[in-house]
N, C-alpha and C. Protein backbone atom coordinates (compact mmCIF):
# COMPACT_ATOMS: atom_id res chain seq x y z
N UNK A 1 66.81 46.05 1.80
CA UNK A 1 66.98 45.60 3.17
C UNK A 1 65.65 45.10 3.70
N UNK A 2 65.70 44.60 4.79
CA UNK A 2 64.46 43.99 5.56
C UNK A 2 64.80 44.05 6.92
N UNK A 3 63.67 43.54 7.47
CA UNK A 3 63.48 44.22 9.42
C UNK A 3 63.22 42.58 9.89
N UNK A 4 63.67 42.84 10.97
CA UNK A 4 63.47 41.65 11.98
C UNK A 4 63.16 42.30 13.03
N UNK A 5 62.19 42.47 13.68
CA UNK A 5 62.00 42.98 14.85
C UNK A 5 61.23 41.72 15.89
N UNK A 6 61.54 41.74 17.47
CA UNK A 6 60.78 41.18 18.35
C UNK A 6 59.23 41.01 18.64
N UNK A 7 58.75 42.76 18.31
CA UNK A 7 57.76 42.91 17.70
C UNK A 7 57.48 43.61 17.13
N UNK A 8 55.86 43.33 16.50
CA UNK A 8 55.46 44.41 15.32
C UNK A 8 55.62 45.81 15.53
N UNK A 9 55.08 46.18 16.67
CA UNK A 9 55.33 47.51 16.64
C UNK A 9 56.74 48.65 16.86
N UNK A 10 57.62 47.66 17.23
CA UNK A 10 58.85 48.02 16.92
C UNK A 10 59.45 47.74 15.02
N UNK A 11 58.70 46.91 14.71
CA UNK A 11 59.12 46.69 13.27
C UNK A 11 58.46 47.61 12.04
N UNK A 12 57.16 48.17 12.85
CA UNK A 12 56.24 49.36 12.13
C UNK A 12 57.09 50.15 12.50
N UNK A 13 57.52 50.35 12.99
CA UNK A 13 58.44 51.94 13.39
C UNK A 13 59.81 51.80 12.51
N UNK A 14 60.12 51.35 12.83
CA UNK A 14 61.13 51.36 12.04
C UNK A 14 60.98 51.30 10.08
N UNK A 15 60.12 50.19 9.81
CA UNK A 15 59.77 50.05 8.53
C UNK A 15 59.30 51.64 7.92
N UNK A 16 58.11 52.33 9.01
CA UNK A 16 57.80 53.93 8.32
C UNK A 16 59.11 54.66 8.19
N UNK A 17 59.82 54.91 9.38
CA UNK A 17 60.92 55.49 9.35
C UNK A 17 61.30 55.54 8.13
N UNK A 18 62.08 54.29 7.93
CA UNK A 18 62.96 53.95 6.71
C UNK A 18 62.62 53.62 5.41
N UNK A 19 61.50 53.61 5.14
CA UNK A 19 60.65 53.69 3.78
C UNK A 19 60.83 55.29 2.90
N UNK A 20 60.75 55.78 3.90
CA UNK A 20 60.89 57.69 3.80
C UNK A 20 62.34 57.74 3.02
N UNK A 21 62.64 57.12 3.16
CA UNK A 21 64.81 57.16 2.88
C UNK A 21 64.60 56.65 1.46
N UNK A 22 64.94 57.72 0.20
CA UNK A 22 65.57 57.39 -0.87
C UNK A 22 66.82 56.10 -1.16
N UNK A 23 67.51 56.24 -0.06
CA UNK A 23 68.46 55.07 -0.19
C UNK A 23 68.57 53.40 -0.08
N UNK A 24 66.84 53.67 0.33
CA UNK A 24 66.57 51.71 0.69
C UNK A 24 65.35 51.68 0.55
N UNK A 25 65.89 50.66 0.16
CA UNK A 25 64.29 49.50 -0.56
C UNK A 25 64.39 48.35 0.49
N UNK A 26 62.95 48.80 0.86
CA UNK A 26 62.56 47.81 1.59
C UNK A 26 61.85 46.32 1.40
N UNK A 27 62.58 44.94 1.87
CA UNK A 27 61.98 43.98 1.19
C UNK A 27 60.67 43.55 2.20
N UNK A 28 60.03 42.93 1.60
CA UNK A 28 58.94 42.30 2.97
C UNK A 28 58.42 40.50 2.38
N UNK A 29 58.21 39.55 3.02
CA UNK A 29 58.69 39.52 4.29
C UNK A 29 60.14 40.20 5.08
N UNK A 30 60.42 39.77 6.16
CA UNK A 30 61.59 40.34 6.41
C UNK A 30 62.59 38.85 6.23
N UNK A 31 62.04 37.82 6.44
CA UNK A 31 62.82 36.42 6.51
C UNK A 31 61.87 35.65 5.10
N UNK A 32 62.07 36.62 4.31
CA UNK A 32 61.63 35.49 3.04
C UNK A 32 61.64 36.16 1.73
N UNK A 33 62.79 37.29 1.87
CA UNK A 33 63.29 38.33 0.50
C UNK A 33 64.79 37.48 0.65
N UNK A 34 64.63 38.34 -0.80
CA UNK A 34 66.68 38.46 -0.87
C UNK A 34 67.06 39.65 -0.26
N UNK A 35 67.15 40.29 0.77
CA UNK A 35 67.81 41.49 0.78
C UNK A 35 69.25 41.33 1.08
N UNK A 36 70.38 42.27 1.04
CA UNK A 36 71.37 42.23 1.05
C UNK A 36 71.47 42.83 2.61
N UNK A 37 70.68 43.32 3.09
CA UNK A 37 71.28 43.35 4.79
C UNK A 37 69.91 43.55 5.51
N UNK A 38 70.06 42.87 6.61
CA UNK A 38 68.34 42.52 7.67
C UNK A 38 69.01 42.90 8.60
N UNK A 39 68.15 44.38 9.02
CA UNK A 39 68.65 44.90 10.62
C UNK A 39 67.47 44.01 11.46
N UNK A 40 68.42 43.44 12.59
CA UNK A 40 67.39 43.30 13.64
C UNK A 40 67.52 43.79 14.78
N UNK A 41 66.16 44.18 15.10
CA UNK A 41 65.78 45.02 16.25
C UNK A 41 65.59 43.52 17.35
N UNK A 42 66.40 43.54 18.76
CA UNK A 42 65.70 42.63 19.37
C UNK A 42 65.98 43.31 20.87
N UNK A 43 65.30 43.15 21.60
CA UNK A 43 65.46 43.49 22.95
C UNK A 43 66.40 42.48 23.95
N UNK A 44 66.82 41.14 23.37
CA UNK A 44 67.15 40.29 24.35
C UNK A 44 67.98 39.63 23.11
N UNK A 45 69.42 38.98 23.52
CA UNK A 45 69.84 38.50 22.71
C UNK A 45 69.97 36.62 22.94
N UNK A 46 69.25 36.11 23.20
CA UNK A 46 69.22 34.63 23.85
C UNK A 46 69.84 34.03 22.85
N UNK A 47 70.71 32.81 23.27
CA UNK A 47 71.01 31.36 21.67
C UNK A 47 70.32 31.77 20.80
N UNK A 48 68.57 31.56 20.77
CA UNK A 48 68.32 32.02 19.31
C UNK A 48 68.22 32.91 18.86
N UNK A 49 69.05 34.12 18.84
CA UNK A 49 68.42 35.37 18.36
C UNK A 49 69.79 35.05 17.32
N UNK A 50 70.76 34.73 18.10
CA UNK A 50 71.87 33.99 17.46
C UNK A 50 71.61 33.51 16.44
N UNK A 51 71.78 32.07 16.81
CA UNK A 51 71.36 31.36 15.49
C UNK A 51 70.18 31.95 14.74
N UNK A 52 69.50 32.74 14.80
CA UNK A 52 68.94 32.99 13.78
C UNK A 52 69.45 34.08 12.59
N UNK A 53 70.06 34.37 13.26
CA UNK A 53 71.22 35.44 12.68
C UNK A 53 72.05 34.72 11.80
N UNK A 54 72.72 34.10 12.50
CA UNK A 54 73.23 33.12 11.27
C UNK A 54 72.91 32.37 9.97
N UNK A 55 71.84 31.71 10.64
CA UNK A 55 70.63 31.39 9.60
C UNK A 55 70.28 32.31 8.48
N UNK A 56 69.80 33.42 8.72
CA UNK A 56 69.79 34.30 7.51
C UNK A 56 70.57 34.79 7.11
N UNK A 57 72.04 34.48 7.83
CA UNK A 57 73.00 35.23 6.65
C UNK A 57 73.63 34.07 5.76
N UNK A 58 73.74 32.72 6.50
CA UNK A 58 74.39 31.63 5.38
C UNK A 58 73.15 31.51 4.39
N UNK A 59 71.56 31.80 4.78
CA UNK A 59 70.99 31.05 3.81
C UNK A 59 70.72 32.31 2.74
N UNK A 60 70.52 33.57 3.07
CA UNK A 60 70.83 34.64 1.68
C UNK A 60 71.94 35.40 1.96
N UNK A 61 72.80 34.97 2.52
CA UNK A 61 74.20 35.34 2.30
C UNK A 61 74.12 37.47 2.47
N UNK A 62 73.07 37.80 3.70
CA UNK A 62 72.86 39.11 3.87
C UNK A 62 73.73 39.56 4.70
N UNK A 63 74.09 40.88 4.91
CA UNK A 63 74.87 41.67 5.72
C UNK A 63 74.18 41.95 7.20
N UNK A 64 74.34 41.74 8.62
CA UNK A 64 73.10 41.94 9.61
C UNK A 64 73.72 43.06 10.28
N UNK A 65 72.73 44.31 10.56
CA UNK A 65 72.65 44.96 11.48
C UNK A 65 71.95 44.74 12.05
N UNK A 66 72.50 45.29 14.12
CA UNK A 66 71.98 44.84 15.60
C UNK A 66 71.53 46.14 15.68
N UNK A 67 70.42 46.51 16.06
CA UNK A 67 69.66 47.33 17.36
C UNK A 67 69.39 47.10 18.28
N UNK A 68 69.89 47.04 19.60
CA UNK A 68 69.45 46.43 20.39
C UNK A 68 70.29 47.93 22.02
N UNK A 69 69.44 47.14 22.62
CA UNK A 69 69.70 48.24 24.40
C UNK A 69 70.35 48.06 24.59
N UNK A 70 71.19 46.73 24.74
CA UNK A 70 72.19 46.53 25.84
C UNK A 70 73.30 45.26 25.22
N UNK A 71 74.70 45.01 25.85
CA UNK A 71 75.18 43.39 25.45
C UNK A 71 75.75 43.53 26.21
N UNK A 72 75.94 42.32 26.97
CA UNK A 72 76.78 41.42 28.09
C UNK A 72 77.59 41.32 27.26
N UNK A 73 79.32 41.26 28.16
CA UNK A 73 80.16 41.02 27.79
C UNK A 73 80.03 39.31 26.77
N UNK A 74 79.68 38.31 27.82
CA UNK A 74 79.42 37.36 27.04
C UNK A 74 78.76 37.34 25.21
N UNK A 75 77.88 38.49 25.35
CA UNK A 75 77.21 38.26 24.05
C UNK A 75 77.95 39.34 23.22
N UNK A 76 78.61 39.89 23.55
CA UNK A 76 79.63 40.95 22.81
C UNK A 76 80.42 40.08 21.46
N UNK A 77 81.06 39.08 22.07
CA UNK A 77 82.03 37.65 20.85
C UNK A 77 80.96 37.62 20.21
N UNK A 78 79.85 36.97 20.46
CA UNK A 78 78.51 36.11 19.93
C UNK A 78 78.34 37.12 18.74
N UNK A 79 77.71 37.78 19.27
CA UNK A 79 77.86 39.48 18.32
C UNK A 79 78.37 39.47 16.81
N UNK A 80 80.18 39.45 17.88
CA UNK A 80 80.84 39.26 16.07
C UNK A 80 81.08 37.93 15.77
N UNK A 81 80.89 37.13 16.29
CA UNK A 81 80.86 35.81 15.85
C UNK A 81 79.94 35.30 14.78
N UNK A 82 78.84 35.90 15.27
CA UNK A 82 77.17 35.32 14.58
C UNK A 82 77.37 36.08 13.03
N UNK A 83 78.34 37.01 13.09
CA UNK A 83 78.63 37.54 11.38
C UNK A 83 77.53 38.87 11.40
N UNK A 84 77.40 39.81 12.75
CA UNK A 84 76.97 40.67 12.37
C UNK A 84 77.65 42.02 12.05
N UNK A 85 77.26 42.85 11.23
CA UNK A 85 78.22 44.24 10.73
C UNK A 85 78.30 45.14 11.63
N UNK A 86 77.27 45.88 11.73
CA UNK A 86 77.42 46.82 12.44
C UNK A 86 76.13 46.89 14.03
N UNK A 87 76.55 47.42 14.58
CA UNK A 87 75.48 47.36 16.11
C UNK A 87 75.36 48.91 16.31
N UNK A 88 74.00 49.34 16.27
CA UNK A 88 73.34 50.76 16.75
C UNK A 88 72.59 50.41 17.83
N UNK A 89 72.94 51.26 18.91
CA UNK A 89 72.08 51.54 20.03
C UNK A 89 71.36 51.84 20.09
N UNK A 90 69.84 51.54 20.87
CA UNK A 90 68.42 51.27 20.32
C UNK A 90 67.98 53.18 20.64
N UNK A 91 68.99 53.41 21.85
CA UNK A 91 68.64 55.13 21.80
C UNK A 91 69.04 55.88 20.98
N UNK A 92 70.01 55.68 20.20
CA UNK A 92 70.79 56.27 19.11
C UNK A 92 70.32 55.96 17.52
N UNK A 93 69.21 54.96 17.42
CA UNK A 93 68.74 54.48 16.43
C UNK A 93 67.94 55.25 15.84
N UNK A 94 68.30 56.71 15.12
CA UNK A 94 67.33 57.65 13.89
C UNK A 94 67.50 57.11 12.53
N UNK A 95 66.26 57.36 12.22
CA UNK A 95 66.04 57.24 10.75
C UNK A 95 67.98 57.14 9.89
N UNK A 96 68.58 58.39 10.37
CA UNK A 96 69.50 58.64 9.51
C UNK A 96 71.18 57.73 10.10
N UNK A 97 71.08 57.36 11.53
CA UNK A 97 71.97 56.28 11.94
C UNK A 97 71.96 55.05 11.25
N UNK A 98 70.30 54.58 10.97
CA UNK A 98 69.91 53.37 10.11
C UNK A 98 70.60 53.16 9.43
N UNK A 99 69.77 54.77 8.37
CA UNK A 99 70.46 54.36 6.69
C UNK A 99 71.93 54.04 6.56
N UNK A 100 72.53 55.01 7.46
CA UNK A 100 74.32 55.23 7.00
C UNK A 100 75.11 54.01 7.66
N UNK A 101 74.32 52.91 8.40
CA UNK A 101 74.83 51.95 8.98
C UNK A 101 74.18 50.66 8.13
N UNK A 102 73.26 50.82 7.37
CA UNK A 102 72.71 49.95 6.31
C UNK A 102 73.19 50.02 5.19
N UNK A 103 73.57 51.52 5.15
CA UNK A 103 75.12 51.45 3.21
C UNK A 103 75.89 50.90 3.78
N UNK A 104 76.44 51.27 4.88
CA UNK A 104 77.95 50.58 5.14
C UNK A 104 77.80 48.72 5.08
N UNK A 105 77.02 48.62 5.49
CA UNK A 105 77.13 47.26 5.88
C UNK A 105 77.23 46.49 4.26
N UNK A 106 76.42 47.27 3.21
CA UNK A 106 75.76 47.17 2.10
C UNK A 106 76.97 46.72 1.25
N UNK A 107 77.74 47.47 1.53
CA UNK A 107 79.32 47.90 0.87
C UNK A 107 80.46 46.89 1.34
N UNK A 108 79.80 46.49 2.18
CA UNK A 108 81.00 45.45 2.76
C UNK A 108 81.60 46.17 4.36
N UNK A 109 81.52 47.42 4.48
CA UNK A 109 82.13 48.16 5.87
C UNK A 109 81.65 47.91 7.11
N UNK A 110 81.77 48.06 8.20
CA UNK A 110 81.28 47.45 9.71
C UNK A 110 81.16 48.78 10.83
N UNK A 111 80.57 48.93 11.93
CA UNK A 111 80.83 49.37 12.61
C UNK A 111 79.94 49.34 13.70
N UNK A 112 80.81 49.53 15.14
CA UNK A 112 80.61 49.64 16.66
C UNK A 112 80.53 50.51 17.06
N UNK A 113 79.94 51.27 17.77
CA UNK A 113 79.48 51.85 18.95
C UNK A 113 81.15 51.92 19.53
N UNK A 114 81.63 53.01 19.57
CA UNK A 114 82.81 52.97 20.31
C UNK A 114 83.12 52.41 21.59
N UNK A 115 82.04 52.57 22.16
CA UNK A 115 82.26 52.42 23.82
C UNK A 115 81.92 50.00 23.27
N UNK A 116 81.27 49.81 22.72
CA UNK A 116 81.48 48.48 22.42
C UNK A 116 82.88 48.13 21.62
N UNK A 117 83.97 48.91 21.32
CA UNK A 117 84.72 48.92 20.39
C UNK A 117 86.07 48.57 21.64
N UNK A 118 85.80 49.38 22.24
CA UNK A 118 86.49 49.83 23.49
C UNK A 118 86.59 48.05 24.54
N UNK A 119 85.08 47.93 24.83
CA UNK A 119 85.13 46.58 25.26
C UNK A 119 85.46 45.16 25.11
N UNK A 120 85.41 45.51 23.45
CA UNK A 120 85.65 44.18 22.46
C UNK A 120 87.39 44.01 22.79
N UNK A 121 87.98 45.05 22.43
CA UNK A 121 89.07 45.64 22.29
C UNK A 121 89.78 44.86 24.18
N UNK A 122 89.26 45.25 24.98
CA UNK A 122 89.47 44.76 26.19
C UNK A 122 89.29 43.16 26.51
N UNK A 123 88.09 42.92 25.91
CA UNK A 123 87.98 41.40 26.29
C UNK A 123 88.97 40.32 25.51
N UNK A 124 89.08 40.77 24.38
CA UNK A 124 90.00 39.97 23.27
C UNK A 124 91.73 39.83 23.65
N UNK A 125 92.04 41.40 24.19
CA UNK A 125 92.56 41.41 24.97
C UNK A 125 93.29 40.04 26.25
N UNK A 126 91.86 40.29 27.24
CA UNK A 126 92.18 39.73 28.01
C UNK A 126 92.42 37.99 27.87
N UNK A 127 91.24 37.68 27.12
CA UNK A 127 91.61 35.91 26.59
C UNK A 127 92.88 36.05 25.76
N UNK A 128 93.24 37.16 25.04
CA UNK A 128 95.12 36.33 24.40
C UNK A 128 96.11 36.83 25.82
N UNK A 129 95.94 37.45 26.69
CA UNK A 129 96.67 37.30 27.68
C UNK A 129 96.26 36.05 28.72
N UNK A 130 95.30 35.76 29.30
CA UNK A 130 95.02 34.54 29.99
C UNK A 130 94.32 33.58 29.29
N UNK A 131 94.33 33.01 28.04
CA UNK A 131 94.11 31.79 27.89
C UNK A 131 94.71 31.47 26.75
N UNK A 132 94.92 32.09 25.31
CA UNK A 132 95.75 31.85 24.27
C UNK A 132 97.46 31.68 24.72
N UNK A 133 97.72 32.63 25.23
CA UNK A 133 99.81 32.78 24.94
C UNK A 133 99.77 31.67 26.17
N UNK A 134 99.60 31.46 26.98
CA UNK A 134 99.79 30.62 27.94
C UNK A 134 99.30 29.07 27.63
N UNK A 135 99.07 28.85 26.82
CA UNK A 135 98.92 27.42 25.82
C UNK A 135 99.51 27.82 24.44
N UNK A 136 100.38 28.58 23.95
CA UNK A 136 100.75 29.28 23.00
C UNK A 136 100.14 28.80 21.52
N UNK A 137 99.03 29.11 21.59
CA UNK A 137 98.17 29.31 20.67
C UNK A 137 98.23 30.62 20.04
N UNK A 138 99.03 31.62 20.13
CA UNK A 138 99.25 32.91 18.68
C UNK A 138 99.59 32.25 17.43
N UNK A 139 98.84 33.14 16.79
CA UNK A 139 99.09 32.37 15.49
C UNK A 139 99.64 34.16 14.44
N UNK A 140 100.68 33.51 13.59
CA UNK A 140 101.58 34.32 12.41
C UNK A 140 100.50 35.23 11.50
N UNK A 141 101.13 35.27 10.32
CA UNK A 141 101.50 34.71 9.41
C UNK A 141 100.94 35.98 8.45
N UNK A 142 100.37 37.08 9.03
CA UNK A 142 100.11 38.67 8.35
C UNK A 142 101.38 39.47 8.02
N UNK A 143 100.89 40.34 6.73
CA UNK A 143 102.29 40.89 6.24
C UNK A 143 101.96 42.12 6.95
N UNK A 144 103.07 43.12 6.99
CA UNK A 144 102.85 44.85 7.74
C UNK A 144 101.95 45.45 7.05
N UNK A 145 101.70 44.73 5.44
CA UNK A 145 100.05 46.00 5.31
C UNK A 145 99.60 45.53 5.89
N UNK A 146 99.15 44.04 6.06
CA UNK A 146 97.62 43.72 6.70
C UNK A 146 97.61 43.90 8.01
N UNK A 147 98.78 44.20 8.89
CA UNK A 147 98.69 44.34 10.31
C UNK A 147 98.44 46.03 10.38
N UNK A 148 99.02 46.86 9.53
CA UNK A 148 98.77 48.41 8.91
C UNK A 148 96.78 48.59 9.22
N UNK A 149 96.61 48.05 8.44
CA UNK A 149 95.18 47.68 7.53
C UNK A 149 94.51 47.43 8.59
N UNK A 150 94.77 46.54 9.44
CA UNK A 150 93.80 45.85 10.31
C UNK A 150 93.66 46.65 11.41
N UNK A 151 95.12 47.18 11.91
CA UNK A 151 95.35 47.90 12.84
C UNK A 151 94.27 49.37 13.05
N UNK A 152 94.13 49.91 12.02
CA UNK A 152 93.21 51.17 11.75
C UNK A 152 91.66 50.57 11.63
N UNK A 153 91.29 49.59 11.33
CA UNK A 153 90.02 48.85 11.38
C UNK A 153 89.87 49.03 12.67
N UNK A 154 90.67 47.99 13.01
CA UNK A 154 89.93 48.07 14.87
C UNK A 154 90.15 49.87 15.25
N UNK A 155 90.85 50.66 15.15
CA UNK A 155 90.31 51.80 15.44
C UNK A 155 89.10 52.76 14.96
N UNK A 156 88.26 52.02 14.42
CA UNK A 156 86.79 52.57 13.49
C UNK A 156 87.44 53.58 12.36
N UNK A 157 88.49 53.07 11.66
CA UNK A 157 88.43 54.06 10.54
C UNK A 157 87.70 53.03 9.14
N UNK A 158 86.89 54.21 8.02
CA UNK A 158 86.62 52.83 7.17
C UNK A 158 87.76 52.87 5.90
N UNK A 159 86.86 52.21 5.24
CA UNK A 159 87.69 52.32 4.20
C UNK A 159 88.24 52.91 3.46
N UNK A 160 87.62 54.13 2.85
CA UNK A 160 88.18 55.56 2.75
C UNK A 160 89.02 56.07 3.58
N UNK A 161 88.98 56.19 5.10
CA UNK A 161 89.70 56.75 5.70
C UNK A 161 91.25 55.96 5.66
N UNK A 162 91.55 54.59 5.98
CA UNK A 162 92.19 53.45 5.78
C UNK A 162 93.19 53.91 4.73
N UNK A 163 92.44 54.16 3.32
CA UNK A 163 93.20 54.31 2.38
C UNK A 163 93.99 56.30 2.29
N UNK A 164 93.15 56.75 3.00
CA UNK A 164 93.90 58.18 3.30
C UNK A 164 95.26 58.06 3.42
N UNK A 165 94.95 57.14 5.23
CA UNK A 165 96.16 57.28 6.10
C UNK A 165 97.31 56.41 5.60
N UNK A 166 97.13 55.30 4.59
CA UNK A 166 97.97 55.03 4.74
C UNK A 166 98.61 55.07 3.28
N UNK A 167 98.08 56.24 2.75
CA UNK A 167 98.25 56.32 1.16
C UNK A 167 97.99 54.97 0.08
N UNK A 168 96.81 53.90 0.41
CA UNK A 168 96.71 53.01 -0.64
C UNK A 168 95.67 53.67 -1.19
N UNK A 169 95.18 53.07 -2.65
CA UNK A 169 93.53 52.94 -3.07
C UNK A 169 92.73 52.47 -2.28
N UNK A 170 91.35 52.96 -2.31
CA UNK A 170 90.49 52.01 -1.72
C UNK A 170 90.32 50.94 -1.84
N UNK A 171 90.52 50.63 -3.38
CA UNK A 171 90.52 49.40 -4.19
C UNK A 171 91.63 48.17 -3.27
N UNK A 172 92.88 48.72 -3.14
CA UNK A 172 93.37 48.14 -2.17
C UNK A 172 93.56 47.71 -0.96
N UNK A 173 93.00 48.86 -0.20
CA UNK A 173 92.33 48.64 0.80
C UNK A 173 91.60 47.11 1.61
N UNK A 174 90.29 46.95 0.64
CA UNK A 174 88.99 46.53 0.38
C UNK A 174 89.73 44.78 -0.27
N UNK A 175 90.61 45.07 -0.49
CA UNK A 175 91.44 43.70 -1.05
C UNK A 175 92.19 43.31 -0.02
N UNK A 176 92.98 43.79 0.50
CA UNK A 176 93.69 43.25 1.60
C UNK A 176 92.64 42.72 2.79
N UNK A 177 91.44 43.51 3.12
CA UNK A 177 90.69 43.32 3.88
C UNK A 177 89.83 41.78 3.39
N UNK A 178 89.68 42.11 2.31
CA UNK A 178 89.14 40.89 1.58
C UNK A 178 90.10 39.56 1.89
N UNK A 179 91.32 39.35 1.60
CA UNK A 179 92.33 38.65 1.59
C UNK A 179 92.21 37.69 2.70
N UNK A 180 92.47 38.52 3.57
CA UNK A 180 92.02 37.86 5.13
C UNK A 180 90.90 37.20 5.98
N UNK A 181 89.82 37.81 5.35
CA UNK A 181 88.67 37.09 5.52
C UNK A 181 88.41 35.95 4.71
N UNK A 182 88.66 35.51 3.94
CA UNK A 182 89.09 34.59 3.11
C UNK A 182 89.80 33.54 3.33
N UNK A 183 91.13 34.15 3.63
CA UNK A 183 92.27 32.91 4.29
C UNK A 183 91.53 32.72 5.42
N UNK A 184 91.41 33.08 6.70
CA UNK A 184 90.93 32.78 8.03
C UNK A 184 89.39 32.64 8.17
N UNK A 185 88.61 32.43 6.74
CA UNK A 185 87.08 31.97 6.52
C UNK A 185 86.51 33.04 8.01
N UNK A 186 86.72 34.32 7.76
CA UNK A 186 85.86 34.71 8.79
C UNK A 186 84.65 35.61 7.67
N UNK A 187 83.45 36.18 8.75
CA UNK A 187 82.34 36.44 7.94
C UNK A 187 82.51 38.27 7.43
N UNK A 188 83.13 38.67 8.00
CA UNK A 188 83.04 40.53 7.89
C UNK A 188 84.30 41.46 8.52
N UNK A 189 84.87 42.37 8.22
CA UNK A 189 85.45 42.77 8.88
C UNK A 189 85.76 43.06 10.20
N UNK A 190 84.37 43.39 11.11
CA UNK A 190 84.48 43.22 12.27
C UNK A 190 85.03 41.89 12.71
N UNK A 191 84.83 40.86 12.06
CA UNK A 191 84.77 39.47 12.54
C UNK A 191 86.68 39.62 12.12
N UNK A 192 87.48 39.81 11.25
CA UNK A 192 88.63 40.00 10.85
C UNK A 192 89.56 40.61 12.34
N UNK A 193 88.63 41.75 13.06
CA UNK A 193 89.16 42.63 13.59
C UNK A 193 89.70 42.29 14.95
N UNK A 194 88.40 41.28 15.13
CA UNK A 194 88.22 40.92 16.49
C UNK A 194 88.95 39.30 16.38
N UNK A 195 89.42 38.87 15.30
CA UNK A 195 90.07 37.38 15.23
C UNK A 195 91.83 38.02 15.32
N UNK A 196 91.80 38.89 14.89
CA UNK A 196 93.05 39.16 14.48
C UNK A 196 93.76 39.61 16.08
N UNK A 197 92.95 40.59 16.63
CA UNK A 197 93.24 40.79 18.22
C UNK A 197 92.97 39.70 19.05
N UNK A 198 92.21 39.10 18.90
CA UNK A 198 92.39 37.78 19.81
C UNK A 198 93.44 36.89 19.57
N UNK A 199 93.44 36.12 18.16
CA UNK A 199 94.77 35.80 18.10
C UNK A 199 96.60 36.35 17.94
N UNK A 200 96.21 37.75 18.48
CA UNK A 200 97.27 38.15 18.47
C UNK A 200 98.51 38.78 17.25
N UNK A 201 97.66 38.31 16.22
CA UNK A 201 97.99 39.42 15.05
C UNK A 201 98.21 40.52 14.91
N UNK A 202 97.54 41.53 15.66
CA UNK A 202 98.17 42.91 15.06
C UNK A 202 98.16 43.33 17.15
């Protein structure tokens, strides 16, 4: 993994932190390794914090975790839009939140901050009630696993849990999830979760 921070001394902190952790290797630069997932720390999320996000994930194809204080509803979409995995709250951000939100992401898994889960969940909401069905823009075309499947995603279960409840493999799981991101070219499961409730899929 690698760090993006606003500044250094938020990026020293974090880098000691997480150096200590058997479970990650740290790359350096932070924008000029291959790592497979670049948390960034930013205090402000402006257009470019965006696009830059993007930027490093089409150009090494990495997994991004957000640290950050705060998100406007507005930058909440942007969020999962920009193809990031998972978002830790900059007060909630220990050494050991990192790591277990840097495997997940590692692995392919996602996750929100409930109370952002909660909001996403509301806003997506509200645009397929006032601006999608009323130009009837819903769109089909998911079978009952993947609405099964998807359905427990947006409730923060992962993939293990997923395959508990609904008696598949993980293996299956992780395929169906796959499936969909694929057909509908989205970037991550979150991004699956939050397309699928907006357009009215599950």
């Amino acid at each position: 993994m690698s760090i993006h921070a606003d500044d250094p001394f938020t990026r020293t902190g974090l880098a000691t932190e997480l150096r200590q952790r058997a479970e990650i290797e740290l790359v350096d630069p932070p924008l000029g390794g291959s790592a497979r997932v670049v948390v960034f720390a930013l205090d402000t999320l402006a257009g470019s914090a965006f696009d830059l996000i993007r930027t490093v994930r089409s150009r090494d194809g990495a997994q991004a975790v957000l640290v950050v204080s705060a998100l406007s509803d507005d930058d909440l979409l942007n969020v999962v839009e920009s193809g990031v995995s998972s978002v830790v709250w900059r007060w909630e951000a220990t050494a050991t939140s990192l790591t277990q939100a840097v495997i997940r992401a590692a692995s392919g898994d996602a996750a929100l901050p409930a109370d952002l889960l909660t909001r996403l969940l509301k806003q997506v909401g509200r645009l397929q009630q006032h601006v999608l069905r009323p130009q009837g823009l819903t769109l089909g075309g998911l079978s009952d696993r993947e609405r099964r499947v998807l359905r427990l995603a947006a409730e923060g279960f992962d993939t293990d849990e997923i395959a508990g409840e609904l008696a598949y493999s993980k293996r299956t799981v992780s395929s169906v999830l796959h499936d969909i991101t694929v057909r509908y070219q989205l970037r991550n499961r979150t991004h699956a979760v939050a397309f699928a409730i907006r357009e009215g899929l599950i």
